[in-house]
N, C-alpha and C. Protein backbone atom coordinates (compact mmCIF):
# COMPACT_ATOMS: atom_id res chain seq x y z
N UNK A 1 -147.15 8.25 75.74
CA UNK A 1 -146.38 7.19 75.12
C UNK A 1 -144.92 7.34 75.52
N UNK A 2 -144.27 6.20 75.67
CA UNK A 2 -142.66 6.12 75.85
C UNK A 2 -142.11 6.76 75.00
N UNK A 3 -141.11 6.27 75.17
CA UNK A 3 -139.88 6.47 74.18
C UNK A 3 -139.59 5.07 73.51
N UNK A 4 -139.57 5.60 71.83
CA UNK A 4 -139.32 3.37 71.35
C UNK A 4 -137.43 3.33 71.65
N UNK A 5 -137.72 2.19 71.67
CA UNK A 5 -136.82 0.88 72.81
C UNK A 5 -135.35 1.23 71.14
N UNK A 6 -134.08 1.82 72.44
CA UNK A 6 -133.01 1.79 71.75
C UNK A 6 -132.49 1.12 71.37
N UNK A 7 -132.14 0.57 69.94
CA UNK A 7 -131.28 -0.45 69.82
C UNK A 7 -129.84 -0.55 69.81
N UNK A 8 -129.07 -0.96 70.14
CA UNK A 8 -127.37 -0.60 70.52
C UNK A 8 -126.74 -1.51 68.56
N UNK A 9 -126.60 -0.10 68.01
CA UNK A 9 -126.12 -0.37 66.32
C UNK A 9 -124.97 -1.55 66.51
N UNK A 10 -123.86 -1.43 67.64
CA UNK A 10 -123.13 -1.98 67.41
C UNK A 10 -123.00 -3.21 68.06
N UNK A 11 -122.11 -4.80 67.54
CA UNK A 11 -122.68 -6.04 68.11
C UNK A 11 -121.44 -6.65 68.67
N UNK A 12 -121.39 -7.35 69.63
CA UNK A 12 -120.37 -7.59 69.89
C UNK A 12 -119.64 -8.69 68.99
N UNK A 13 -118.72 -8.81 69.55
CA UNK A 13 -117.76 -10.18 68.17
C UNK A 13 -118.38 -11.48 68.90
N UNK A 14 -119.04 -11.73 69.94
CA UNK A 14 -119.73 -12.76 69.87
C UNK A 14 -121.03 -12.80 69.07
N UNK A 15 -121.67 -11.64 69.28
CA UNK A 15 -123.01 -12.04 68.98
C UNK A 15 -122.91 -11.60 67.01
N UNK A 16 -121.71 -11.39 66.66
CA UNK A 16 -121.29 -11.04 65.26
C UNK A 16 -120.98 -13.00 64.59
N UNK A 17 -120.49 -13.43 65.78
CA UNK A 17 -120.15 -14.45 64.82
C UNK A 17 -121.33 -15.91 65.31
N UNK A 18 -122.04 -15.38 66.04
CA UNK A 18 -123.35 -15.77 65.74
C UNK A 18 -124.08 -15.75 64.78
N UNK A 19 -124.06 -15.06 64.47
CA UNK A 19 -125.20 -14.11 63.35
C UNK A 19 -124.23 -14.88 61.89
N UNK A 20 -123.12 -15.12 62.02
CA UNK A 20 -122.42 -15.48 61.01
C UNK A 20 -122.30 -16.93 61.25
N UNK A 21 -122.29 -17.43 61.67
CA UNK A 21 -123.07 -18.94 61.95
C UNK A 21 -123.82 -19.56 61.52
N UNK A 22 -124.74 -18.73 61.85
CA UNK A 22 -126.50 -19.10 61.15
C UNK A 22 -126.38 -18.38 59.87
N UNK A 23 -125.92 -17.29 58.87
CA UNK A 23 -126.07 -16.82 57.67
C UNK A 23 -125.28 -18.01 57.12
N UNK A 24 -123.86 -18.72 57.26
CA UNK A 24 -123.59 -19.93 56.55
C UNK A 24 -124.28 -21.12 56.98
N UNK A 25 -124.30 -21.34 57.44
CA UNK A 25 -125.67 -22.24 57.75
C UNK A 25 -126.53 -22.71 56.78
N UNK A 26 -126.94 -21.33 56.77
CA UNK A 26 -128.24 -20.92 55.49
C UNK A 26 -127.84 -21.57 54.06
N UNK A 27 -126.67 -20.64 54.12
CA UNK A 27 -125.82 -20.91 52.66
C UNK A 27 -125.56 -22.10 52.35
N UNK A 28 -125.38 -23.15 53.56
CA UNK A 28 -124.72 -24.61 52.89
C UNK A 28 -126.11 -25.04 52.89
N UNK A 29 -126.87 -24.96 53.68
CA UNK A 29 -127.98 -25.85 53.28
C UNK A 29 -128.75 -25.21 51.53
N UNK A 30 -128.55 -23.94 51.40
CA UNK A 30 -129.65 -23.47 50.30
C UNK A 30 -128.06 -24.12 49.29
N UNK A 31 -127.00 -24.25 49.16
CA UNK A 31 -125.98 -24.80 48.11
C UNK A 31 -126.21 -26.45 47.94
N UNK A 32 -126.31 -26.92 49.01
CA UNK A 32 -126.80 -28.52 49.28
C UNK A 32 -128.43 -28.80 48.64
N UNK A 33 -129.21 -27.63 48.37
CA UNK A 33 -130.29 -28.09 47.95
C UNK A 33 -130.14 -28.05 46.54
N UNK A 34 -129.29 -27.30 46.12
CA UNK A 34 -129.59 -26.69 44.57
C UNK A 34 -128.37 -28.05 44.31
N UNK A 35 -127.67 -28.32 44.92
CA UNK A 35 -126.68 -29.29 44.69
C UNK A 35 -127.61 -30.97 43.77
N UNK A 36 -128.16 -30.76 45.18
CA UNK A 36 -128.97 -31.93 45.08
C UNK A 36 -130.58 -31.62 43.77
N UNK A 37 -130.89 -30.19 43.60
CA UNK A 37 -131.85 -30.38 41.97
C UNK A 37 -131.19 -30.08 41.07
N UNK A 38 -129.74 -30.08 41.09
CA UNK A 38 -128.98 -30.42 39.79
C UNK A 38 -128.50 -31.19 39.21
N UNK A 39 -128.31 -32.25 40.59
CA UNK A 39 -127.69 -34.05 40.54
C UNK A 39 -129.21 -34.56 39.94
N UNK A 40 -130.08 -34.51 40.76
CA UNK A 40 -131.35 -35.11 39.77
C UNK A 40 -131.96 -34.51 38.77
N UNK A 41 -131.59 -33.42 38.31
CA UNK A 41 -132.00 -33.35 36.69
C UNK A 41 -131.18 -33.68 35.83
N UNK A 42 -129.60 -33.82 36.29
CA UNK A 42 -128.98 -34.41 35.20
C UNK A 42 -129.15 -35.67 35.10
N UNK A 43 -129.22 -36.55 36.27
CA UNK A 43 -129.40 -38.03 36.17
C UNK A 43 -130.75 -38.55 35.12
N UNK A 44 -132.21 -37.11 35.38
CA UNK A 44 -133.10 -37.33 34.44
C UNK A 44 -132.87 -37.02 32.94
N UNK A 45 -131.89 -36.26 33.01
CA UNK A 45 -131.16 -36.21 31.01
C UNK A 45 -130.63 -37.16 30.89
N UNK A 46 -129.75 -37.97 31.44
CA UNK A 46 -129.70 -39.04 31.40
C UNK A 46 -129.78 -39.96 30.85
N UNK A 47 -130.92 -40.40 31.55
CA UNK A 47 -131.70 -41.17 32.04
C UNK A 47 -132.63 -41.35 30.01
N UNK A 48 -133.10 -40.20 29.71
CA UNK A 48 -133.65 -39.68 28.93
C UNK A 48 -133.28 -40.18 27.66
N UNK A 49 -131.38 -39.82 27.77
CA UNK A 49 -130.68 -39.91 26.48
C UNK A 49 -130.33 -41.36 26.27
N UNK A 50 -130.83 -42.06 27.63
CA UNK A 50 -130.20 -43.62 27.11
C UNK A 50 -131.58 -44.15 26.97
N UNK A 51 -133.00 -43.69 26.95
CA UNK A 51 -133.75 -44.38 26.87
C UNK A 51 -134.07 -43.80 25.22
N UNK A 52 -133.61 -42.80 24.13
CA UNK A 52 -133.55 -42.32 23.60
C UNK A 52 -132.62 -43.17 23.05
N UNK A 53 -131.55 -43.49 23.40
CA UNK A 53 -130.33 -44.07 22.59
C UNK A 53 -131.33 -45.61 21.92
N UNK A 54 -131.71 -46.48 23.16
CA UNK A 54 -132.11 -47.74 22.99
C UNK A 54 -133.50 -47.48 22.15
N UNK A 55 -134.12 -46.71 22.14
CA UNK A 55 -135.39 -46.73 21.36
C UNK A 55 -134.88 -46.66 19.65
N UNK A 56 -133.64 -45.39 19.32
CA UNK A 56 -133.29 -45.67 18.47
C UNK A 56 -132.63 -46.71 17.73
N UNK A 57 -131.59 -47.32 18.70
CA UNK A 57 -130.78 -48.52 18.11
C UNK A 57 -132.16 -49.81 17.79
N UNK A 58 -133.29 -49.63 18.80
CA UNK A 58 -134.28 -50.82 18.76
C UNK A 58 -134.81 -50.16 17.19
N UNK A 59 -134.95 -49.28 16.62
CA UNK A 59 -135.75 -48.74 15.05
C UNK A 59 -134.90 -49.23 14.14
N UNK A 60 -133.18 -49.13 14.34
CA UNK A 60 -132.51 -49.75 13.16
C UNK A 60 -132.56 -51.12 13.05
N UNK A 61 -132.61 -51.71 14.59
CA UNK A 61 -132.77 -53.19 14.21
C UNK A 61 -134.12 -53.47 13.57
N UNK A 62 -135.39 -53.18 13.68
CA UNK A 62 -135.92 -53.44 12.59
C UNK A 62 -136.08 -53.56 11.60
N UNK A 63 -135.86 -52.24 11.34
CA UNK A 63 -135.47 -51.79 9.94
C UNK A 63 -134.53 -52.69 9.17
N UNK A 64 -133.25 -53.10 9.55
CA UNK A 64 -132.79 -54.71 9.30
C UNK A 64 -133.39 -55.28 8.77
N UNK A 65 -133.80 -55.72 9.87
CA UNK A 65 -134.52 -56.96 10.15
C UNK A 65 -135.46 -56.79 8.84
N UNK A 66 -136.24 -55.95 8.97
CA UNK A 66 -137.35 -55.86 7.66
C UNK A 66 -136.79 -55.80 6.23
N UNK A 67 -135.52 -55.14 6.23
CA UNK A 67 -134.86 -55.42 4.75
C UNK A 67 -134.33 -56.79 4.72
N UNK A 68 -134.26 -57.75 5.51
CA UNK A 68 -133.38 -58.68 5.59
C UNK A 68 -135.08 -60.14 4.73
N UNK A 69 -135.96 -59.26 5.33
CA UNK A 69 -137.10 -60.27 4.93
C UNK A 69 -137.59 -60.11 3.62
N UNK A 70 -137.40 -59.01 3.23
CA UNK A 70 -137.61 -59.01 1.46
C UNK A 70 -137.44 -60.10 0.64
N UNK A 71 -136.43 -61.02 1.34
CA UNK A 71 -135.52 -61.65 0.33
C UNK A 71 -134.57 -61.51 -1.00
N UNK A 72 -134.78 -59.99 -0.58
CA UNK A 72 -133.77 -59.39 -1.83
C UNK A 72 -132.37 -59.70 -1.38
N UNK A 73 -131.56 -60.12 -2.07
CA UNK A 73 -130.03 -60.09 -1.75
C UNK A 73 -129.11 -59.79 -2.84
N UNK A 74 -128.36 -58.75 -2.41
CA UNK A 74 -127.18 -58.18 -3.35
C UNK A 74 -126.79 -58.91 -4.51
């Protein structure tokens, strides 16, 4: 058997800012993703709290509405 294949520890400042290239790279795309499942879960709270808002305001208007049919008046 050979000898295993030397690797040279040290890199040059090109192939350093290569390597640092592609590690931000990485970083904006993995920040751009989390960017983007944080924009759509808040839009789904949202989304949530106004369909939440209108369901409630739609219960008081009944509720009105249903005291208003009693015909009881002050």
């Amino acid at each position: 058997m050979g000898a295993p294949p030397q690797n040279n520890a040290k890199s040059t400042p090109a192939q350093f800012r290569s390597k640092l290239g592609t590690y931000l790279t990485g970083v904006a795309i993995g920040f751009t993703f989390l960017g983007t499942v944080y924009y759509f879960k808040a839009q789904a709270v949202k989304r949530d709290q106004e369909q939440r808002a209108a369901a409630q305001e739609q219960q008081q208007q009944q509720q009105e509405a249903g005291s208003d049919q009693t015909g009881a008046h002050p």
